[in-house]
Protein backbone atom coordinates (compact mmCIF):
# COMPACT_ATOMS: atom_id res chain seq x y z
CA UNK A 1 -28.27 -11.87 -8.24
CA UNK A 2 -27.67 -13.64 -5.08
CA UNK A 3 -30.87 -14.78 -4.28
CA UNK A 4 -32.92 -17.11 -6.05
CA UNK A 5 -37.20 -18.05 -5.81
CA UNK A 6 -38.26 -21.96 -5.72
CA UNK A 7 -41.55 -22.52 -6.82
CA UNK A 8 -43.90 -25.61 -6.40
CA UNK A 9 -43.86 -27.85 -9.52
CA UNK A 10 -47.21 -28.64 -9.20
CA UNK A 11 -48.04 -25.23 -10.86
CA UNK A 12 -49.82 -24.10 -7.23
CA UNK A 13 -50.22 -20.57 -5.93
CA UNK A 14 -48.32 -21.53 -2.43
CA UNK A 15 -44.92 -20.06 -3.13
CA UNK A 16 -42.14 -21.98 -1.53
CA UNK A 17 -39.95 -19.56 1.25
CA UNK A 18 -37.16 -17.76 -0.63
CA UNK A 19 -33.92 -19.60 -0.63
CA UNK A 20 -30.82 -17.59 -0.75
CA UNK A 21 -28.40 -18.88 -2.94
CA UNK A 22 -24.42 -17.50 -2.48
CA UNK A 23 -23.03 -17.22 -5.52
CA UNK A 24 -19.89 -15.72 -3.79
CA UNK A 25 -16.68 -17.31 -4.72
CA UNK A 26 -15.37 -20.22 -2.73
CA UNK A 27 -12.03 -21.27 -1.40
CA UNK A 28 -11.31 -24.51 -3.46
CA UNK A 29 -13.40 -23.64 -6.68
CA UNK A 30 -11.49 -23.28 -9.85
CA UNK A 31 -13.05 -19.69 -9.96
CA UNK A 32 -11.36 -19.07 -6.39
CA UNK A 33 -8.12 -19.67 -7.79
CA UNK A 34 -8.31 -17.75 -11.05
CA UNK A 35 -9.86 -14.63 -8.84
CA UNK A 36 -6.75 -14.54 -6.42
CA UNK A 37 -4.47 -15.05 -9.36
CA UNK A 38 -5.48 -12.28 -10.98
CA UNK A 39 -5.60 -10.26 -7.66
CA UNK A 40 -2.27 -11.37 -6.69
CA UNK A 41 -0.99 -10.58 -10.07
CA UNK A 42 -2.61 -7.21 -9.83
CA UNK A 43 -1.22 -6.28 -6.56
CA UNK A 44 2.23 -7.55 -7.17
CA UNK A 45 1.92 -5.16 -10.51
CA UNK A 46 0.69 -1.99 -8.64
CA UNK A 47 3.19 -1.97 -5.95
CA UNK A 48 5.87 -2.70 -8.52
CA UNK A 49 5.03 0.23 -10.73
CA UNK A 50 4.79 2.45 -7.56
CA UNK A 51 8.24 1.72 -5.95
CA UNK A 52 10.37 0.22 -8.52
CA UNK A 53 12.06 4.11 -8.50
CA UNK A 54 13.29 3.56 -5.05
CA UNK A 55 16.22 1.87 -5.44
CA UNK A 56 17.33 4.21 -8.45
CA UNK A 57 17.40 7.51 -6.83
CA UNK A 58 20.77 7.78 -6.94
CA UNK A 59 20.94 6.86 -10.46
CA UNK A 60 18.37 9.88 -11.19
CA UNK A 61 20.44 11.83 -9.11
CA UNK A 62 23.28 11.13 -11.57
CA UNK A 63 21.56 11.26 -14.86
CA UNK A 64 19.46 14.72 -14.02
CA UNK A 65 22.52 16.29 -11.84
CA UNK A 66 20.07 16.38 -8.35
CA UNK A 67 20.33 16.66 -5.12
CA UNK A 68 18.62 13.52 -2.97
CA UNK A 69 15.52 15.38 -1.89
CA UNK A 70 14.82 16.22 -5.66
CA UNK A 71 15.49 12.79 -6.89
CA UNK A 72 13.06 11.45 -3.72
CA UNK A 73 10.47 13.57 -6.23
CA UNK A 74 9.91 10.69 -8.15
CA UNK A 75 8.21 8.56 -5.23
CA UNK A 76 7.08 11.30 -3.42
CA UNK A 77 5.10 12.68 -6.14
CA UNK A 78 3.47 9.94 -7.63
CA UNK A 79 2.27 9.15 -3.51
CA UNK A 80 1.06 12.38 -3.26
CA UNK A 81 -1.34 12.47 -5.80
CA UNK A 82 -2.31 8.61 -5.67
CA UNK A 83 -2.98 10.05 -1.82
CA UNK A 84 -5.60 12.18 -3.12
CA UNK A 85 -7.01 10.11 -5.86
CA UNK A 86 -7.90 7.31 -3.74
CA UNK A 87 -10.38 9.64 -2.09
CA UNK A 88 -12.55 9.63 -5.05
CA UNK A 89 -11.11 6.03 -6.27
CA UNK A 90 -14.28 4.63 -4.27
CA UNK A 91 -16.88 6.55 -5.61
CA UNK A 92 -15.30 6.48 -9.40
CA UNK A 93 -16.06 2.26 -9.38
CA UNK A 94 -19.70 3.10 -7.76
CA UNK A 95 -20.47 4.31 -10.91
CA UNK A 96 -18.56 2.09 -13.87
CA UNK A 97 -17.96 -0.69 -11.85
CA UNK A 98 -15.14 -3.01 -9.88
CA UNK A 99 -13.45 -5.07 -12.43
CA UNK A 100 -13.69 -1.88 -15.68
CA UNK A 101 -12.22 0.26 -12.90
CA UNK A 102 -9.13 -1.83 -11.54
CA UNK A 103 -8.50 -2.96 -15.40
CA UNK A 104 -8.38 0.42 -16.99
CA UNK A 105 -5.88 1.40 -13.58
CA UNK A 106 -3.40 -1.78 -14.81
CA UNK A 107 -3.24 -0.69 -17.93
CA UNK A 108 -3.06 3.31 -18.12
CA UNK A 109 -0.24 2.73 -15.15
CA UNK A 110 1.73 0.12 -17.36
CA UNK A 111 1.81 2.52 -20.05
CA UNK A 112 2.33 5.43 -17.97
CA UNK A 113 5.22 3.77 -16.42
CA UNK A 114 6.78 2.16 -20.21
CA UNK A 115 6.55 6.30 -21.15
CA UNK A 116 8.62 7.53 -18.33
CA UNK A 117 11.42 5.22 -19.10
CA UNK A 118 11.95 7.27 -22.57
CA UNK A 119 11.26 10.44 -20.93
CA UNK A 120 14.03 13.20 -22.03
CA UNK A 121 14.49 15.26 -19.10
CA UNK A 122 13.32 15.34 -15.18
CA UNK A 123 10.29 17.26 -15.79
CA UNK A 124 8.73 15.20 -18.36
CA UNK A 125 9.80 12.00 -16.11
CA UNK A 126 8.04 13.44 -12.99
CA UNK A 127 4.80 14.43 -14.81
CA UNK A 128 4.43 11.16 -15.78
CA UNK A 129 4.79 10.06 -12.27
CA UNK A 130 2.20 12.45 -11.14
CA UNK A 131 -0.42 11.00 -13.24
CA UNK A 132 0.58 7.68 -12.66
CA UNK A 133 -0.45 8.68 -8.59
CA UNK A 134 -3.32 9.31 -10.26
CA UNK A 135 -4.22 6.23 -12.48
CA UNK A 136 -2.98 3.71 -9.32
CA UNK A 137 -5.69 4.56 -6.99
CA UNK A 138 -8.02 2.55 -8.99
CA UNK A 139 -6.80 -0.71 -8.00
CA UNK A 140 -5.39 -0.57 -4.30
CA UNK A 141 -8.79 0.77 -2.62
CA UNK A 142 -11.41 -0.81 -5.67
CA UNK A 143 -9.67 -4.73 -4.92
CA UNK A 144 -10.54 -4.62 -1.54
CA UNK A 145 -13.75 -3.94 -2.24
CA UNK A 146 -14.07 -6.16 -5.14
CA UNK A 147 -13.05 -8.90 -2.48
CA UNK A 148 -15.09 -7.81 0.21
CA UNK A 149 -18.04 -8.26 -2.39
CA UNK A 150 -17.57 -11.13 -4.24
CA UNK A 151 -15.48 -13.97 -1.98
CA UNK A 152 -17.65 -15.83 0.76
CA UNK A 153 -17.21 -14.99 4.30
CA UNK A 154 -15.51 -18.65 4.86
CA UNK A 155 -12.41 -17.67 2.53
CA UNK A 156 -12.43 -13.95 2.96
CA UNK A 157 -9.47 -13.73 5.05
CA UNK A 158 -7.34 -16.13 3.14
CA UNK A 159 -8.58 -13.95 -0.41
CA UNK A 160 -7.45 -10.87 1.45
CA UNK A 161 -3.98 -12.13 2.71
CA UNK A 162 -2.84 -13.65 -0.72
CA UNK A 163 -3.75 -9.81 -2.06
CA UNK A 164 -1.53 -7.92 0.51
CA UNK A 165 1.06 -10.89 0.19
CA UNK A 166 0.76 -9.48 -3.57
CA UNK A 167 1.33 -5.99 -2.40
CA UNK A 168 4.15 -7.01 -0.61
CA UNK A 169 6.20 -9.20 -2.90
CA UNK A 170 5.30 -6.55 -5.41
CA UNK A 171 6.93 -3.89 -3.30
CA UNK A 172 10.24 -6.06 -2.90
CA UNK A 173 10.00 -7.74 -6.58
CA UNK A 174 9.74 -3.85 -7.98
CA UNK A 175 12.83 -2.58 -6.38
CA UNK A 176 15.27 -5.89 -6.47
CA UNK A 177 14.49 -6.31 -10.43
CA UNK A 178 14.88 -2.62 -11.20
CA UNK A 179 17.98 -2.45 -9.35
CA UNK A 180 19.68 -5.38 -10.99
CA UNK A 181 18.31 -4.13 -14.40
CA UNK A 182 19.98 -0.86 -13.67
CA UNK A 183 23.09 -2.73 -12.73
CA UNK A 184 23.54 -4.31 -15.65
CA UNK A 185 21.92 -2.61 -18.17
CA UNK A 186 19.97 1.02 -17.30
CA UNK A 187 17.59 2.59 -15.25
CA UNK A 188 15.49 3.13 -18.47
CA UNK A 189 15.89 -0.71 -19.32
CA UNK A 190 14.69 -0.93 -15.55
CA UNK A 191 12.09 0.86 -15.82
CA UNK A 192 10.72 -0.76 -18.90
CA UNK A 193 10.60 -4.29 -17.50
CA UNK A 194 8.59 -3.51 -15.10
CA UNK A 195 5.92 -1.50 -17.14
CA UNK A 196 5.88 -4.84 -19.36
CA UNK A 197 5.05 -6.67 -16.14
CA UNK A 198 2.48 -4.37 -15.41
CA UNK A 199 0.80 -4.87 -19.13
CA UNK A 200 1.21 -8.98 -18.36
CA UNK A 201 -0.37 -8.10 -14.89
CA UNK A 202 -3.68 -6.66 -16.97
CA UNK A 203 -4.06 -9.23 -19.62
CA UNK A 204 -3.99 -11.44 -16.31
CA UNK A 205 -6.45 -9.40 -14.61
CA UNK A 206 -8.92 -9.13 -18.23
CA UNK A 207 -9.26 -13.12 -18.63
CA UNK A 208 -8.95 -14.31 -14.91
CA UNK A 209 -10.82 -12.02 -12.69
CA UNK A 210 -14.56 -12.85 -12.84
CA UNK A 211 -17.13 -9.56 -13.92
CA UNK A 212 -18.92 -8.68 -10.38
CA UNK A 213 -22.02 -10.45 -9.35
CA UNK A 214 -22.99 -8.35 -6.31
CA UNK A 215 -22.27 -4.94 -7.27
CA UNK A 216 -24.78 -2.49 -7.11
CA UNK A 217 -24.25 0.37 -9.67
CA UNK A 218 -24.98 3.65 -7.07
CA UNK A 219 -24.13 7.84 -7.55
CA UNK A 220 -22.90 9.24 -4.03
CA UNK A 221 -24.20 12.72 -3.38
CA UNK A 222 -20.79 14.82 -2.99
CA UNK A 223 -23.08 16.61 0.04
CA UNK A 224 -23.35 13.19 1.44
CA UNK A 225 -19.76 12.35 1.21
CA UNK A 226 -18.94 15.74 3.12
CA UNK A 227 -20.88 15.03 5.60
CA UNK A 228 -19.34 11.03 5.95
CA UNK A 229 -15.58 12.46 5.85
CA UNK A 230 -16.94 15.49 8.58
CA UNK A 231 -18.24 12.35 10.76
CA UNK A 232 -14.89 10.71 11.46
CA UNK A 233 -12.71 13.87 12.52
CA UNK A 234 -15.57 13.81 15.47
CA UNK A 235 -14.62 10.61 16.35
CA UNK A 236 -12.01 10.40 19.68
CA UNK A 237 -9.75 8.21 18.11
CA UNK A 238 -10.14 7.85 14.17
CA UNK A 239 -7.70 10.97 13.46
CA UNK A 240 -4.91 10.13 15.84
CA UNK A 241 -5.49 6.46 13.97
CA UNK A 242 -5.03 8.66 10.86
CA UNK A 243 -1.88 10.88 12.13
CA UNK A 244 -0.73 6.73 12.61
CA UNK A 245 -0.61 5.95 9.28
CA UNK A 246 1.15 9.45 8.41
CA UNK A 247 4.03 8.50 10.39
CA UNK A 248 4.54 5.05 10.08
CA UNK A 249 4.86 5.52 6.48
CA UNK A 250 6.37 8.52 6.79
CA UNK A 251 9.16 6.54 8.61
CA UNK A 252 9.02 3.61 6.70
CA UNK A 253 10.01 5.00 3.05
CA UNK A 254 12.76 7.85 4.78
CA UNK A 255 14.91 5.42 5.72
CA UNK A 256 14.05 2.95 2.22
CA UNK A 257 14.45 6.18 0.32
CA UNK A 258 17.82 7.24 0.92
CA UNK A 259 19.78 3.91 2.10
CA UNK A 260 20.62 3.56 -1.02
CA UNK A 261 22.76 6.48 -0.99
CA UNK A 262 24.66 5.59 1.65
CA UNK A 263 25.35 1.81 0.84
CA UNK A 264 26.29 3.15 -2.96
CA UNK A 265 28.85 5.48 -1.52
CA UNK A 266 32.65 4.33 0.72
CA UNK A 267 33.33 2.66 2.70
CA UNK A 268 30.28 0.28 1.57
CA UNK A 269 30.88 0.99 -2.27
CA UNK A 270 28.20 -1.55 -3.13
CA UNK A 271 26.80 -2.22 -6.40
CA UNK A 272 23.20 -1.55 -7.28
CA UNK A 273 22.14 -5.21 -7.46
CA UNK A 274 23.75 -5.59 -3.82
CA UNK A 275 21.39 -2.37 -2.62
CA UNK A 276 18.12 -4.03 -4.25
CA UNK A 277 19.85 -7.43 -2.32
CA UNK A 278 19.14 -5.18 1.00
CA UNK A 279 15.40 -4.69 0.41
CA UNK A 280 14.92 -8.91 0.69
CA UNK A 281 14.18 -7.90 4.40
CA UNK A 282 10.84 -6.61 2.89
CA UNK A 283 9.65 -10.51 3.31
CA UNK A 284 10.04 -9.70 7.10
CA UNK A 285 7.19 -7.69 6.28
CA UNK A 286 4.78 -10.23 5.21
CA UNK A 287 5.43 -12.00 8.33
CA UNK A 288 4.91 -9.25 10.89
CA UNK A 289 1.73 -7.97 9.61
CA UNK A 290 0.05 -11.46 10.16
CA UNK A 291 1.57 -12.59 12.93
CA UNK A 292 1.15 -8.71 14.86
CA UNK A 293 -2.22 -8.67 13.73
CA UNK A 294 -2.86 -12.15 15.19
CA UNK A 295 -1.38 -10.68 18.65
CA UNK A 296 -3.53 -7.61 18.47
CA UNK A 297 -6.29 -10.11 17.88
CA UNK A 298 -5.69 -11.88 21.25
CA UNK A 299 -4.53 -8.91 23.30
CA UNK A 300 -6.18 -5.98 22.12
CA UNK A 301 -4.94 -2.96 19.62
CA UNK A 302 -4.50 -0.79 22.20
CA UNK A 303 -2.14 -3.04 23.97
CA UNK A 304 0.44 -3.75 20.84
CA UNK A 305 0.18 -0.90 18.60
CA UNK A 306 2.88 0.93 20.72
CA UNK A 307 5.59 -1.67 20.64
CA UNK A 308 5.86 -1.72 17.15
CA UNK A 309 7.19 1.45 17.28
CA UNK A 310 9.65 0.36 19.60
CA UNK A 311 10.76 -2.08 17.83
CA UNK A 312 11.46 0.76 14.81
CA UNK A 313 12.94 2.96 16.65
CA UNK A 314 15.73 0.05 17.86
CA UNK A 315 15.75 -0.20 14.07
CA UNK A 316 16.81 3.25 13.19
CA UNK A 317 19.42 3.32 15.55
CA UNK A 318 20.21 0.13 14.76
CA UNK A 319 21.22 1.44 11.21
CA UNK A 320 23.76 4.26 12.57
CA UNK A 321 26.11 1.88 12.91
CA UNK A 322 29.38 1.45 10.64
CA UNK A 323 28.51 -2.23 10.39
CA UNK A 324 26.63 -3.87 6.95
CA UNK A 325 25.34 -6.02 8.40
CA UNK A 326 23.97 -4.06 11.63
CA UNK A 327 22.55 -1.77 9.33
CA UNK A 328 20.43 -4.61 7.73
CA UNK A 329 19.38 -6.07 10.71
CA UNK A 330 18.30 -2.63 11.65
CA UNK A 331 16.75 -2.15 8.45
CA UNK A 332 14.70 -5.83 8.84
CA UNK A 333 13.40 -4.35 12.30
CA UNK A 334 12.11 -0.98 11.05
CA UNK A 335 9.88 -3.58 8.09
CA UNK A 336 8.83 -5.72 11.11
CA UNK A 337 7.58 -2.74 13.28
CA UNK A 338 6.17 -0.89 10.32
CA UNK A 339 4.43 -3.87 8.76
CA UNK A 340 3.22 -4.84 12.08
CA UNK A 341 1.68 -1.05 13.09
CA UNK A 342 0.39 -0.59 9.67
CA UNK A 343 -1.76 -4.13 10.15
CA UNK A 344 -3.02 -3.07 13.57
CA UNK A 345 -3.85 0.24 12.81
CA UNK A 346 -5.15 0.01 9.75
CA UNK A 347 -7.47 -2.68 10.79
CA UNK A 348 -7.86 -0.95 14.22
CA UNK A 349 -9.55 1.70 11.85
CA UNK A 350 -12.17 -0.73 10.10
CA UNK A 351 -13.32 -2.24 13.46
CA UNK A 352 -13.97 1.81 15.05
CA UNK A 353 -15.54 3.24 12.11
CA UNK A 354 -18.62 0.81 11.96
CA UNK A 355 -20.60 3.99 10.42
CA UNK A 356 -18.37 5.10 7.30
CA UNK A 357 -15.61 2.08 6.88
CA UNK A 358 -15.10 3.03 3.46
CA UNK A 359 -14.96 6.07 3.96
CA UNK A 360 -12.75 6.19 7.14
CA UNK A 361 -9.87 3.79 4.86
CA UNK A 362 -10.02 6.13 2.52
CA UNK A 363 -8.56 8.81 4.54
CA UNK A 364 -6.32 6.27 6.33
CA UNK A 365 -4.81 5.48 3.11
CA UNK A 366 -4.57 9.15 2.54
CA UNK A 367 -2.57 10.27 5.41
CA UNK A 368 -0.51 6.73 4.78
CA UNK A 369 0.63 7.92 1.33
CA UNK A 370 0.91 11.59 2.46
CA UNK A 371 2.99 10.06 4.90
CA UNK A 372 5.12 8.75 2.11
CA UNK A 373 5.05 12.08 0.34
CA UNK A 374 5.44 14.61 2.85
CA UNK A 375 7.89 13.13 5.10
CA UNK A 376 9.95 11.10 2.67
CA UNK A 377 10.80 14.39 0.50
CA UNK A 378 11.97 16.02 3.67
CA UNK A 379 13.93 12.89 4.92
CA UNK A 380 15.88 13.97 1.70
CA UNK A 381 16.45 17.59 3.36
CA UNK A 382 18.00 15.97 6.35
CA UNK A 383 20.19 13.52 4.15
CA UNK A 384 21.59 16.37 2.28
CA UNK A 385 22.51 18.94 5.14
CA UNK A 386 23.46 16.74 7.69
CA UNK A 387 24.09 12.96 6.20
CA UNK A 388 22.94 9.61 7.74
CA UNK A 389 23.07 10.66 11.01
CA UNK A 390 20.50 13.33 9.86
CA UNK A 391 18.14 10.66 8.43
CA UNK A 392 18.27 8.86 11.64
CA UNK A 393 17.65 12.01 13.50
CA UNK A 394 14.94 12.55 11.61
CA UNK A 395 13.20 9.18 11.44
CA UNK A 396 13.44 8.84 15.19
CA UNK A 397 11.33 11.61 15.80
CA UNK A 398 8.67 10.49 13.64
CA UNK A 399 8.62 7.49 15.53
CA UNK A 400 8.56 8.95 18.75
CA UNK A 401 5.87 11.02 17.78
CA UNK A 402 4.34 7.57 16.16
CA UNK A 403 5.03 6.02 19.84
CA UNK A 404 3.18 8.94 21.86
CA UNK A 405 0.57 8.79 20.32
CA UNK A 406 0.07 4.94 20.83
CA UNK A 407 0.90 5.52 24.69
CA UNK A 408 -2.28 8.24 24.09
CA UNK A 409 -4.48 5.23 22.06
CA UNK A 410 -3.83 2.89 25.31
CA UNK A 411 -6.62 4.64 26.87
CA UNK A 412 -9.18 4.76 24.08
CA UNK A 413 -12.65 3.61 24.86
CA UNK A 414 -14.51 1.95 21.70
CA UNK A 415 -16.99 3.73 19.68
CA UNK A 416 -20.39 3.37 20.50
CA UNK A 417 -21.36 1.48 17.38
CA UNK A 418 -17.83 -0.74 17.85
CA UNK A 419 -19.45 -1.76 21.46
């Protein structure tokens, strides 16, 4: 445990005060670095697995004979359910634990994912994906509280970045080696590689990450957990916080989604390695969310949140145009505003719900990855009936509706307990 009892070595009854000794893990410490390896590895892993289908939608569409939106199924499914699964992700590693939790994720998703790349037809491929929604949400919601536990206060932040820097290079790395696998080889062979980097991920994860010290093995009442998720929807701002994340990603993965169609096909005609070139703008990402988040810091939530959805929705138009490289510059400013909203927001959310935080991220990363699921499979509606124009139709009302109800957050008081 953390705490530990000095006693007088004279063998007298006068107990020394209690000294509390932190055995939480250290920045500098050769356990610090093996910890954030293994989280880094993790993250880069789980992201990979999740998205490295994006940029071969169009090769689905070709091997399966689909439209876009049914293609999108592949992303949109696996979202959907890992949407619902993190709900109960939470509660799951209450009970077994952190580290057995985020381990036995790694591994059943790796697998899951080597499967799917010798599945014989579309429906076998997308059940796969469904479960693999459902053996992801193990690791995004369980590492943050694994690091919220276990690294001091002094390096928490850092410990934290490095693992979203892992989401996000894990994200980018997922999609630019499956698309030059497919290029030169085949989506399955795509497909494969990464489920072996998943596996390499886990053995990473097994002999690096340190077995918690602070856990506390506790059973939630499902009563009691009703009565935590009823608490938020009371609160004046938590939902529209919620509704946030729903668009944002929504948004987000539309446009990611179905780019690739449109660079693929005249007068672009570019090869799949140059489409999984495009999504290098995803570093733009990693930037935004700190620095935005360092802004918000300074000048208050309230008084950002809403011009990172300006700065999308100069993106998506942006991207209308007939020029390349217009259409990645547009595409680099829709992954600064998103990155940048989904920091603020998301953290916007911890700081209100001082009475349920868990709880209240749990449904943020619902609605983000309903978001993903929901909005991104119709995206694929307005691709096929009315092109890209359609798609940018489309996104930009998501974002406007992203951008009202920022305008509406501008006048949110803080909670009670925030005050």
């Amino acid at each position: 445990m953390a705490q530990s009892l000095e006693v007088p070595v004279d063998g007298s009854s006068s107990a020394a005060p209690a000294v509390v000794v932190d055995r939480r893990i250290r920045h500098g410490t050769p356990a610090f670095r093996r910890t954030n390896l293994a989280l880094f590895s993790s993250g880069f892993a789980t992201f990979g697995l999740l998205y490295c289908v994006q940029p071969l939608l169009p090769a689905f569409s070709r091997a399966f004979s689909l439209d876009a939106a049914s293609s999108s199924l592949s992303l949109s499914l696996t979202t959907g359910v890992l949407a619902v699964s993190m709900l109960f992700a939470g509660a799951i590693s209450d009970v077994f634990g952190r580290k057995p939790v985020m381990l036995t994720s790694l591994l059943g998703s790796s697998l899951l994912v080597l499967l799917s790349a010798m599945a014989p037809n579309w429906g076998t491929f997308l059940v796969l994906r469904a479960l693999l929604g459902i053996t992801l949400a193990g690791l995004p919601a369980v590492a943050m509280t694994y690091v919220s536990e276990e690294i001091h206060g002094d390096s928490l932040g850092f410990a934290m970045g490095l693992y979203i820097g892992g989401n996000a290079i894990g994200g980018m790395g997922g999609r630019l080696i499956s698309g030059f696998a497919a290029d030169h080889a085949s989506w399955r062979v795509a497909i494969a590689i990464i489920g072996a980097l998943g596996l390499l991920a886990a053995v990473l994860v097994a002999r690096g990450l340190p077995a918690s010290v602070h856990f506390e093995k506790r059973r939630a009442h499902p009563r009691e957990l009703l009565a935590s998720f009823a608490s938020l929807w009371r609160d004046k701002g938590l939902p529209w916080l919620f509704a946030e994340g729903f668009l944002l990603m929504g948004a987000f993965v539309t446009i990611y989604n179905y780019v690739a169609y449109r660079l693929l096909a005249p007068p672009f005609s570019l090869s799949q390695s140059h489409v999984g070139a495009v999504f290098m703008v995803y570093v733009v990402g990693v930037a935004s969310s700190a620095w935005m988040g360092k802004v918000a810091d300074k000048l208050g939530r309230h008084r950002v949140l809403w011009t990172t959805f300006v700065i999308m929705l100069a993106g998506v138009v942006l991207t209308a145009s007939a020029s390349l490289w217009a259409i990645v510059a547009g595409i680099a400013m829709m992954t600064f505003g998103f990155f940048g909203g989904h920091s603020i927001a998301s953290g916007w959310v911890g700081k209100r719900a001082t009475f349920a935080r868990a709880h209240a991220s749990s449904f943020y990363l619902f609605s983000y990855y309903m978001g993903s699921s929901i909005a991104g499979s119709l995206g694929g509606l307005a691709w096929t009936h009315a092109g890209w124009n359609g798609v940018v139709a489309y996104v930009a009302v998501l974002v406007l509706a992203g951008l009202a109800i920022a305008v509406k957050l501008r006048r949110l008081r803080p909670s009670a307990s925030a005050a």
